[in-house]
Protein backbone atom coordinates (compact mmCIF):
# COMPACT_ATOMS: atom_id res chain seq x y z
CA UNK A 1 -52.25 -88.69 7.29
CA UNK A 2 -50.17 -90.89 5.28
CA UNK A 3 -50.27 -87.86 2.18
CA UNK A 4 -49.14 -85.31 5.13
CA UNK A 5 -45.67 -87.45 5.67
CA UNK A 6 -44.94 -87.36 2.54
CA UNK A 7 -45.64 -83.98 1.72
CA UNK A 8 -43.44 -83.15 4.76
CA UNK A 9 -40.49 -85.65 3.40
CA UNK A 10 -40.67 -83.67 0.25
CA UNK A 11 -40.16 -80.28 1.52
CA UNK A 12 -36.26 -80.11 1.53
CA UNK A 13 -35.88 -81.33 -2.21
CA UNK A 14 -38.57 -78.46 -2.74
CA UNK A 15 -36.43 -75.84 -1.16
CA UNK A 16 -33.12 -76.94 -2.77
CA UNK A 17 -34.77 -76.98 -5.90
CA UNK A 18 -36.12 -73.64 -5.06
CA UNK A 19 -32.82 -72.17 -4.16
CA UNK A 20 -30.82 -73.64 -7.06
CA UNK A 21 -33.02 -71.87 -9.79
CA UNK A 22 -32.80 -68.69 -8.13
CA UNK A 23 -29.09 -69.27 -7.64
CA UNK A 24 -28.38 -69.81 -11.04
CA UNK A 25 -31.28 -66.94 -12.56
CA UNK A 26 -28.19 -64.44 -10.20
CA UNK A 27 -25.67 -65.76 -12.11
CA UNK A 28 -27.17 -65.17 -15.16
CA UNK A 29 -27.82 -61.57 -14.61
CA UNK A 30 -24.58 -61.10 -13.43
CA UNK A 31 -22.83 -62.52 -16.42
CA UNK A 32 -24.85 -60.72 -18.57
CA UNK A 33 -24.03 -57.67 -17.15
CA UNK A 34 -20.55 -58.18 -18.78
CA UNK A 35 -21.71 -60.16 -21.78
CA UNK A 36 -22.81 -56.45 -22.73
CA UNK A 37 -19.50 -55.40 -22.91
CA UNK A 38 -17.33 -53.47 -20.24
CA UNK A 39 -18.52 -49.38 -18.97
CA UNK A 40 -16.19 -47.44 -21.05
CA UNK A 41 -15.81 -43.80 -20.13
CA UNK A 42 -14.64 -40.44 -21.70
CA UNK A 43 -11.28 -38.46 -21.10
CA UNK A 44 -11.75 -36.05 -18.09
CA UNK A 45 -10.60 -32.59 -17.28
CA UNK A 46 -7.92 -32.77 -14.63
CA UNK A 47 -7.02 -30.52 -11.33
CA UNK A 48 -10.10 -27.95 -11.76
CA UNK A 49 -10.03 -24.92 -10.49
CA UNK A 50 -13.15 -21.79 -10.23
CA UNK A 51 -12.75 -18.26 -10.20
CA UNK A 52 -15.13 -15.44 -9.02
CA UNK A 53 -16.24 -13.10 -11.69
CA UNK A 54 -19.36 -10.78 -12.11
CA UNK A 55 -22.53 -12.31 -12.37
CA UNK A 56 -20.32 -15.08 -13.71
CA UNK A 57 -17.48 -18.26 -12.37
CA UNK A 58 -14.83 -19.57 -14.93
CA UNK A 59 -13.77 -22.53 -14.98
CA UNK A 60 -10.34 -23.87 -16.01
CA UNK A 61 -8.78 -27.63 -15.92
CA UNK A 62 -5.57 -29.20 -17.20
CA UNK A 63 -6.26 -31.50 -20.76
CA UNK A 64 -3.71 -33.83 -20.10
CA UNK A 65 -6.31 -37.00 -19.64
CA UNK A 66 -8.71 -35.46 -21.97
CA UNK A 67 -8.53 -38.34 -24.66
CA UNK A 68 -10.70 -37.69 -27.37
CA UNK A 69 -13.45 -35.69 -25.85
CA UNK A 70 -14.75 -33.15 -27.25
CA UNK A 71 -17.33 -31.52 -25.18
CA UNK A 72 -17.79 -30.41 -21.48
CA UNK A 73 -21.03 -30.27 -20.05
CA UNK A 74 -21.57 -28.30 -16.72
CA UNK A 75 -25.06 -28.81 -14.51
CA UNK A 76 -25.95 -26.89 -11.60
CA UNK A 77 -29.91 -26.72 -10.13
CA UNK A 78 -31.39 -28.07 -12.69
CA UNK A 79 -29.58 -26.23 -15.46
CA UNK A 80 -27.01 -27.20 -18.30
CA UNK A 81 -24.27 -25.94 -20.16
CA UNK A 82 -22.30 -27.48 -23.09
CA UNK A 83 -19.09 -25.93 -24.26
CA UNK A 84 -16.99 -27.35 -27.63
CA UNK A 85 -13.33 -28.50 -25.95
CA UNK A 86 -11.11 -25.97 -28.44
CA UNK A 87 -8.82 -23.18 -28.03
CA UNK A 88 -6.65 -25.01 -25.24
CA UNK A 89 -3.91 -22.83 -24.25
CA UNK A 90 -0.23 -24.76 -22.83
CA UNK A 91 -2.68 -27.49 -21.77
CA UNK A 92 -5.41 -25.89 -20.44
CA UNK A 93 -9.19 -25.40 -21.19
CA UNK A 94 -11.45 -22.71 -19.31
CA UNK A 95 -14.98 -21.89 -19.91
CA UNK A 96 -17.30 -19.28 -18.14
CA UNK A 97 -21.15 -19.78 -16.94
CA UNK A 98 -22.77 -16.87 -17.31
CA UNK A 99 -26.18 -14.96 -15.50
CA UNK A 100 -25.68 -16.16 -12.38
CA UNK A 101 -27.14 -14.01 -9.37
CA UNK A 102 -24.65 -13.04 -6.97
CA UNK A 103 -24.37 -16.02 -4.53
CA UNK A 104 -22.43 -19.52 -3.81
CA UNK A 105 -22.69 -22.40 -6.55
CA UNK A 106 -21.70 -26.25 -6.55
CA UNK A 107 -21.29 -27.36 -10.11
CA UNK A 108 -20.96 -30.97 -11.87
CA UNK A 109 -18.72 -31.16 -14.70
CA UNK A 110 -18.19 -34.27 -17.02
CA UNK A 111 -16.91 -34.14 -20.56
CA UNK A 112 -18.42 -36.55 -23.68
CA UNK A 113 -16.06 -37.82 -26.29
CA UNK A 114 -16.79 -38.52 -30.05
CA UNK A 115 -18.38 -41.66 -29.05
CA UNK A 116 -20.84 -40.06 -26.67
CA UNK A 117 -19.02 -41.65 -23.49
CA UNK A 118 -19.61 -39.87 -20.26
CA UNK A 119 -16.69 -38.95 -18.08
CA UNK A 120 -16.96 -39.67 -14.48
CA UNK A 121 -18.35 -36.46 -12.57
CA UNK A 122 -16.77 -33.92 -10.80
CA UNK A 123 -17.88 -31.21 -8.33
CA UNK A 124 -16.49 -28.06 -7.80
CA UNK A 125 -17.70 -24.61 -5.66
CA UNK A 126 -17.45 -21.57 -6.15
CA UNK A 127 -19.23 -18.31 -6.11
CA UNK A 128 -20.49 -15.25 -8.56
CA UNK A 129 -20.65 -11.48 -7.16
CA UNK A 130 -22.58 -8.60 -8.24
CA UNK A 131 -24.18 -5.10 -7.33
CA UNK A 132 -23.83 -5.72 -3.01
CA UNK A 133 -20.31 -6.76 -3.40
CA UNK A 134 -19.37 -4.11 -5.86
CA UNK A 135 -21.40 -1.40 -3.16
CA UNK A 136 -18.99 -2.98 -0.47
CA UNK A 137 -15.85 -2.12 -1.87
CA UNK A 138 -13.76 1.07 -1.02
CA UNK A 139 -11.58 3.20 -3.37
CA UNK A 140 -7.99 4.24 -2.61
CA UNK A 141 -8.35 6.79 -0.22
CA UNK A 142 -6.70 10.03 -0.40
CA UNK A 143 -5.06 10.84 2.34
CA UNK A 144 -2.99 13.91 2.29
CA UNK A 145 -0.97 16.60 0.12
CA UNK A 146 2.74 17.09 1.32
CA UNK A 147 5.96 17.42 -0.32
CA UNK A 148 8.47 15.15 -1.09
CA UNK A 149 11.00 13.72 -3.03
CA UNK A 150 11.68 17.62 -4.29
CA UNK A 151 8.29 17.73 -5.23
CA UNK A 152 4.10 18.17 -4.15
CA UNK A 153 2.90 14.79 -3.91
CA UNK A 154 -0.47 12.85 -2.86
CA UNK A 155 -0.18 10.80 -0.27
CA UNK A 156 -2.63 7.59 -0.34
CA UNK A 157 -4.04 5.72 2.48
CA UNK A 158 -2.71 2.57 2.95
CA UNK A 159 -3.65 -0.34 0.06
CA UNK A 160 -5.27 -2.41 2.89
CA UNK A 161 -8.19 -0.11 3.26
CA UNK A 162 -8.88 -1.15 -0.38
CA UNK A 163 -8.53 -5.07 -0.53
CA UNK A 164 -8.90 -5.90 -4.12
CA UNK A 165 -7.69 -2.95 -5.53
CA UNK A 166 -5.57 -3.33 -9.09
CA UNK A 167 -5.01 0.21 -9.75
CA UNK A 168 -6.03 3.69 -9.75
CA UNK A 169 -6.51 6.74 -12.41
CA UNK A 170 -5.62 9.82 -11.19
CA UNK A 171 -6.73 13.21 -13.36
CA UNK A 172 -5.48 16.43 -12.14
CA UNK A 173 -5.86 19.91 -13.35
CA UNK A 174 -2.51 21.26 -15.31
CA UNK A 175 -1.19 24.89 -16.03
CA UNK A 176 -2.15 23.72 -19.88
CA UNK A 177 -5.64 23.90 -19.24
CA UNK A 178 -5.65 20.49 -19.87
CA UNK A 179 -5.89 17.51 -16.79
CA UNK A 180 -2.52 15.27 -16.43
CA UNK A 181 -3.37 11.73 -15.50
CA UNK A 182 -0.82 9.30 -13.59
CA UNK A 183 -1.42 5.58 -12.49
CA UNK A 184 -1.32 4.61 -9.20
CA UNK A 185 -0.66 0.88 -8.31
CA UNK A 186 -1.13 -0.85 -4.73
CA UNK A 187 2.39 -0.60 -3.51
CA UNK A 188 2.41 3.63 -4.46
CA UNK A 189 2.02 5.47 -1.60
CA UNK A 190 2.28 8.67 -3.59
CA UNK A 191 1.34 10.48 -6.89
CA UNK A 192 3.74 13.52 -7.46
CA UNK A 193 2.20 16.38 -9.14
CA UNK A 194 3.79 17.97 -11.99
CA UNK A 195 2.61 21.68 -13.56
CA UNK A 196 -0.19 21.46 -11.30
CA UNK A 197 -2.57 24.31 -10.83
CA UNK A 198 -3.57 25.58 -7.19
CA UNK A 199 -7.29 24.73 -5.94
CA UNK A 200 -7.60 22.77 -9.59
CA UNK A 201 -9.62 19.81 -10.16
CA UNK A 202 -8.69 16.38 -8.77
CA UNK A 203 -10.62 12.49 -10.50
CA UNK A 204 -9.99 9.47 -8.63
CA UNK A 205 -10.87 6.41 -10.68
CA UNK A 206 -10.42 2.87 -9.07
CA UNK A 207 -10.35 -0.52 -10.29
CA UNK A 208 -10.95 -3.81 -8.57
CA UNK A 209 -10.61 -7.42 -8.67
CA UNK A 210 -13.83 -9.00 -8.19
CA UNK A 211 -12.76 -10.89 -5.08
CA UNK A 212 -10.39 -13.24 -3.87
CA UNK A 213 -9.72 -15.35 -6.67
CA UNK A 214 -11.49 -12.99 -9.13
CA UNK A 215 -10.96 -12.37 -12.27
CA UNK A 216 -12.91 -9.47 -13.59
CA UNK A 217 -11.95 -6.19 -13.10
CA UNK A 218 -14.64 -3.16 -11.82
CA UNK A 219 -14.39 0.40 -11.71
CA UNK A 220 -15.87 2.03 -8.97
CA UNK A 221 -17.77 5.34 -8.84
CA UNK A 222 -15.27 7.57 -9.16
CA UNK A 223 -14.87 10.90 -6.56
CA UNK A 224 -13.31 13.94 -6.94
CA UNK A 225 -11.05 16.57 -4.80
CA UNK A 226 -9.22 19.88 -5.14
CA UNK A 227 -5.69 20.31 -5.34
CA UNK A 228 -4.56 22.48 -2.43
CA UNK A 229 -5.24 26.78 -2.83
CA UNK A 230 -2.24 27.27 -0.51
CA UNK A 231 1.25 25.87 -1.36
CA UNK A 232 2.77 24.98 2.13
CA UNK A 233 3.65 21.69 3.23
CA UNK A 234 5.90 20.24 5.78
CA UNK A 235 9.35 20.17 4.03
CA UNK A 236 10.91 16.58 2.92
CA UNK A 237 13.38 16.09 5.56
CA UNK A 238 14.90 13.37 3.46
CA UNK A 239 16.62 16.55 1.31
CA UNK A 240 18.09 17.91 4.06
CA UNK A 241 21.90 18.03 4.99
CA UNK A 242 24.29 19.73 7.06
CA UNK A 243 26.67 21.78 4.47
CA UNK A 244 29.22 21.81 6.97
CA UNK A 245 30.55 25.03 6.45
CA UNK A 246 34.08 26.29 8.00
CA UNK A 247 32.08 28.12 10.43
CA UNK A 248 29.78 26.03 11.50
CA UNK A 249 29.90 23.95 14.57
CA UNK A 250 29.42 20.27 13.87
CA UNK A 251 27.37 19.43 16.27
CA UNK A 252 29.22 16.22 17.26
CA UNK A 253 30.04 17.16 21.06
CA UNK A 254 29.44 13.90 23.22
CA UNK A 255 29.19 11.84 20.63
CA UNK A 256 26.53 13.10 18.88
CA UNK A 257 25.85 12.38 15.47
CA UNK A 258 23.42 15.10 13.66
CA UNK A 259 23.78 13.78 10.21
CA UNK A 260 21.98 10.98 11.35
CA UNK A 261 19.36 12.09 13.53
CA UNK A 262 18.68 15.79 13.80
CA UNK A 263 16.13 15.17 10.40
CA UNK A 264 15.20 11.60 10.40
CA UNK A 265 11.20 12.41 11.88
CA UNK A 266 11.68 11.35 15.55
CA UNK A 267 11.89 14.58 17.76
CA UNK A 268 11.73 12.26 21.24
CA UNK A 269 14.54 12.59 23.23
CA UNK A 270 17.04 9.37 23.72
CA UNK A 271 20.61 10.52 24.51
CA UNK A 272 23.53 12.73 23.61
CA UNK A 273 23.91 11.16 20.59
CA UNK A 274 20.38 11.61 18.88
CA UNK A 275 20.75 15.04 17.60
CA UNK A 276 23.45 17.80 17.88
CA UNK A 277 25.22 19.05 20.96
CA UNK A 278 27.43 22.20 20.50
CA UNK A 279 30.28 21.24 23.10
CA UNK A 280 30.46 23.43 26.50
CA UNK A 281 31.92 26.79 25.92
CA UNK A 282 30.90 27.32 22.31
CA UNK A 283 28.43 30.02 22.64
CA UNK A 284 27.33 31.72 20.14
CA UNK A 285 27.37 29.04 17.51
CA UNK A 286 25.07 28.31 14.67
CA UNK A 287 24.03 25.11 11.90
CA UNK A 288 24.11 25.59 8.18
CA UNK A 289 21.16 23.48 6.25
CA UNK A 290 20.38 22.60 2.93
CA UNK A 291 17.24 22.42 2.16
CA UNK A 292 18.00 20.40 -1.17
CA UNK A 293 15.00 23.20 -2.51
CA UNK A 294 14.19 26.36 -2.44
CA UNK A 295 11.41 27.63 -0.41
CA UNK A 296 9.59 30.58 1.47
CA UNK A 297 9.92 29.59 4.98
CA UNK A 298 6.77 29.77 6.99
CA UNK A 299 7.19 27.71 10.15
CA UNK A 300 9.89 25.97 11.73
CA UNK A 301 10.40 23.95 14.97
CA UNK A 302 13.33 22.45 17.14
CA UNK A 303 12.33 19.54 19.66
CA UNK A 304 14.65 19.73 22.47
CA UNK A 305 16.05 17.21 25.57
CA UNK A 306 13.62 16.13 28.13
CA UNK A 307 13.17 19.10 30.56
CA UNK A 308 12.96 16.49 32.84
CA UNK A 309 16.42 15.06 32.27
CA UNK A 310 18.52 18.57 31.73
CA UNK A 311 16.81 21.51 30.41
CA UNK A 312 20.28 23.38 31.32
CA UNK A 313 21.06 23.56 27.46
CA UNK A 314 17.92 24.75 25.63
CA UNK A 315 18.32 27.47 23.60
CA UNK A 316 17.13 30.67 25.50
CA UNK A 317 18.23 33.21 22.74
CA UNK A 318 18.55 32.20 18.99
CA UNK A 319 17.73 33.04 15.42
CA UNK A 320 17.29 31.55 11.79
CA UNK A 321 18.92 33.16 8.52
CA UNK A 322 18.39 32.45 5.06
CA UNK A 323 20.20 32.67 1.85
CA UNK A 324 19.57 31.48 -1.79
CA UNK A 325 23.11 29.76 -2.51
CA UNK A 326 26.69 29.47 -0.87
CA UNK A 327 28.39 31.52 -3.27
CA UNK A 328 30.60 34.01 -0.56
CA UNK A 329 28.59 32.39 2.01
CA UNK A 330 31.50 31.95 4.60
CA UNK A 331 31.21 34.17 7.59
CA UNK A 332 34.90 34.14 9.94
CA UNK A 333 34.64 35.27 12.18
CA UNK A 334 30.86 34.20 12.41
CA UNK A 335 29.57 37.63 13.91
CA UNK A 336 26.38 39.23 13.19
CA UNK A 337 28.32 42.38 11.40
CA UNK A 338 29.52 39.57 8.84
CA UNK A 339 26.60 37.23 8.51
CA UNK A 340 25.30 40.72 6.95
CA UNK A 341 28.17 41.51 5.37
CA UNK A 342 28.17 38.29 3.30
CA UNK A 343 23.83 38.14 2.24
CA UNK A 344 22.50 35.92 5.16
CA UNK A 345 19.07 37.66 5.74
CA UNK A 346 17.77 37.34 9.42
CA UNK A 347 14.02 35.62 8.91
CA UNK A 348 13.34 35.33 12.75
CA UNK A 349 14.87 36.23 16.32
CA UNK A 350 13.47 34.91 19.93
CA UNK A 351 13.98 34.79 23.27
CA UNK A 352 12.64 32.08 26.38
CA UNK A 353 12.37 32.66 29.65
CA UNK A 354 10.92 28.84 30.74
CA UNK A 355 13.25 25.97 29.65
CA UNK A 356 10.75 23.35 30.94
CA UNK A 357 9.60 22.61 27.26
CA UNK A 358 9.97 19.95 24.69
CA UNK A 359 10.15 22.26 22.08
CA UNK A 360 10.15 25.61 20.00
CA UNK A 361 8.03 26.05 17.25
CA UNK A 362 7.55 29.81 15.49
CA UNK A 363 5.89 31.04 12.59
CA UNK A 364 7.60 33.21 10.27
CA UNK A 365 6.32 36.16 7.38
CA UNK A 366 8.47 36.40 4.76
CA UNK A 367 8.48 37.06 0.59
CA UNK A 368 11.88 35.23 -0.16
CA UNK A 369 12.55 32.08 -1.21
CA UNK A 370 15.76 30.19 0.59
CA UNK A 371 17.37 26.96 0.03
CA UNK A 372 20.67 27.32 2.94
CA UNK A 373 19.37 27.90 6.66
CA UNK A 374 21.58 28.75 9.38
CA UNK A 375 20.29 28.02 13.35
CA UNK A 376 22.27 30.18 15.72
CA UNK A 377 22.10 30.10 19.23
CA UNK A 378 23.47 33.09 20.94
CA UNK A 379 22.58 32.11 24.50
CA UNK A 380 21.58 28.78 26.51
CA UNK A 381 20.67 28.57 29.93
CA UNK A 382 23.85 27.45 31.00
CA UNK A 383 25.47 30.46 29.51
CA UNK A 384 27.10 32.78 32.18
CA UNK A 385 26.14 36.58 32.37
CA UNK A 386 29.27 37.31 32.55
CA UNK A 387 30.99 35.81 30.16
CA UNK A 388 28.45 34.81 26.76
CA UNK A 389 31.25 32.57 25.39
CA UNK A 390 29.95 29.36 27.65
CA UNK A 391 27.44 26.95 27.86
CA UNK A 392 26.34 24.67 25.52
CA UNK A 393 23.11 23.63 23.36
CA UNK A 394 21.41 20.95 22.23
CA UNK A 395 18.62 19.93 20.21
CA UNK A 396 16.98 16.36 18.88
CA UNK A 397 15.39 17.62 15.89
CA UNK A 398 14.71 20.23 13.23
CA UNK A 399 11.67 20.72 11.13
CA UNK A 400 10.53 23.41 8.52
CA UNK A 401 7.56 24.40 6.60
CA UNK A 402 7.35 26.01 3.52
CA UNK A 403 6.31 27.11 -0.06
CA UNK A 404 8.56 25.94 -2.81
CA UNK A 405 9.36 27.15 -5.25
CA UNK A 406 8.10 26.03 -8.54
């Protein structure tokens, strides 16, 4: 029993003991840790940024705490990639992985300096596209033929059907027997055609970006049209002017204003001003136009008021002449006998009975080529039969189709 006590007096020197050599072994390790000397690591590449290319990512970083390093390792599952740091350009260093299957990728990068120090790691994502992306990607789409701008021109669907597109090659067949190609970039909307033969061979060629943030470029299958057999198009109203003639009425009754809106594309009808009114009493009167080119005249149309609002001055007998230039052109007193007398050729003559329409629209046969058109109006529906000197006549728009002239 006596042994037992002092056994039990003992035990607290024991555990000091105890806890003062472990103490101290803690220490020791802890010093030591430094007595090896302090971590020293390597230069690192700075503000990284990835790109998207095919089957491949590059990678590029600013050198500015690159130190003395000289390599740059990049690991991603389980695989590893050394590059040589060289060929920095204003600062910067880039590098691409390649063979990479199209999908998403998280990558550690660290550099090693000539004294095979480590920089810390870094992490970036980023991903590599291939055949399904490619497959998913549209061409610029062409959309139409029509004229303008004084010449035939293809008109291109708008760039945001084709999201990464860079550019596109256009061939098309040429009166040299040869094929005339022309670059279009995303803001074009059109490619004008120049010696271009009819029903001739059309190659589409587009190039893409591969992605957001991509920086290859891939050329899709290309497809191929015809240029148009037939050569009439919806006129560019954009040429057109009023050539104001002595003879002519201006149009400017009630505050209308034709030089501004009988040709700018919207036939709806607004007010007095939008368009031309003749003035009461001015009956018959006509409109010189330039075309601003010359053209066989196939079609035209003249969008009128709202029935709705006042049908009382649509046109309920009129006509359309022609002629190549104004050279004698004047007609005054502007009678029939002189628009003869002086060349105008009559391409087209009609009369309405209903004025409850929008609009007139005729087709018209001829085998000359005009540039200056002249609307007359002989007879509205406010016109008296008794006297064909009144009423008055209005109209929002005019439109014409044609074949110019090459």
């Amino acid at each position: 029993m006596k042994i037992l006590k002092n056994i039990i007096r003992r035990l607290p020197i024991v555990f000091a003991f105890l806890f003062f050599t472990i103490a101290c072994s803690d220490m020791e390790s802890i010093h030591e840790e430094y007595l090896q000397g302090e971590k020293i690591y390597a230069g690192k590449l700075d503000s990284l940024e990835i790109y998207t290319g095919f089957h491949r990512v590059k990678i590029v970083g600013l050198t500015d705490y690159i130190g003395n390093s000289e390599e740059c390792i990049v690991e991603w599952e389980g695989n590893m990639v050394s590059f040589p740091i060289e060929n920095i350009v204003d600062n910067y260093f880039e590098i691409i992985v390649e063979d990479l299957p199209e999908r998403s990728y998280e990558f550690l990068i660290h550099t090693k300096d000539t004294d095979e120090n480590l920089s810390i790691f870094q992490t970036i994502k980023g991903n590599a596209v291939g055949e399904t992306f490619k497959e998913s990607q549209f061409a610029r789409r062409l959309s139409d033929f029509v004229f303008t701008d004084g010449s035939l021109a293809i008109e291109w669907a708008d760039k945001a059907e084709a999201e990464f597109i860079i550019f596109t090659e256009v061939k098309y067949a040429n009166n040299d027997g040869g094929m005339t190609v022309s670059m279009l970039y995303p803001d074009d909307i059109y490619t004008h055609l120049e010696n271009w033969v009819p029903g001739g061979n059309i190659e589409v060629l587009s190039a893409i970006t591969t992605g957001e943030n991509g920086f290859d470029t891939l050329y899709l299958d290309p497809f191929y049209e015809k240029l148009p057999v037939l050569t009439t198009f919806l006129l560019d109203k954009s040429l057109f002017s009023l050539t104001k003639m002595p003879s002519d009425n201006p149009g400017t009754a009630y505050g209308a204003n034709p030089d501004m809106y009988l040709f700018d594309g919207d036939g709806s009808y607004i007010g007095d001003t939008e368009g031309y009114h003749s003035g009461e009493d001015m009956m018959p009167h006509h409109l010189t136009i330039d075309l601003g080119v010359t053209a066989k005249i196939t079609k035209y149309r003249v969008d009128l008021r709202d029935p709705n609002n006042w049908a009382g001055n649509h046109p309920k007998d009129f006509e359309l002449w022609g002629r190549a230039d104004t050279i004698g052109a004047v007609t005054l007193p502007p009678t029939e006998e002189n628009f003869i007398a002086q060349g105008w050729q009559l391409l087209h003559s009609a009369s309405i009975d209903n004025n409850i329409i929008f609009f007139i629209e005729y087709e018209i046969d001829t085998d000359q080529a005009y540039r200056f058109l002249r609307y007359r109006v002989t007879k509205s529906f406010t016109t008296s039969d008794t006297d064909p000197t009144t009423g008055a006549a209005q109209a929002n728009e005019i439109t014409f189709w044609g074949e110019v002239a090459k």
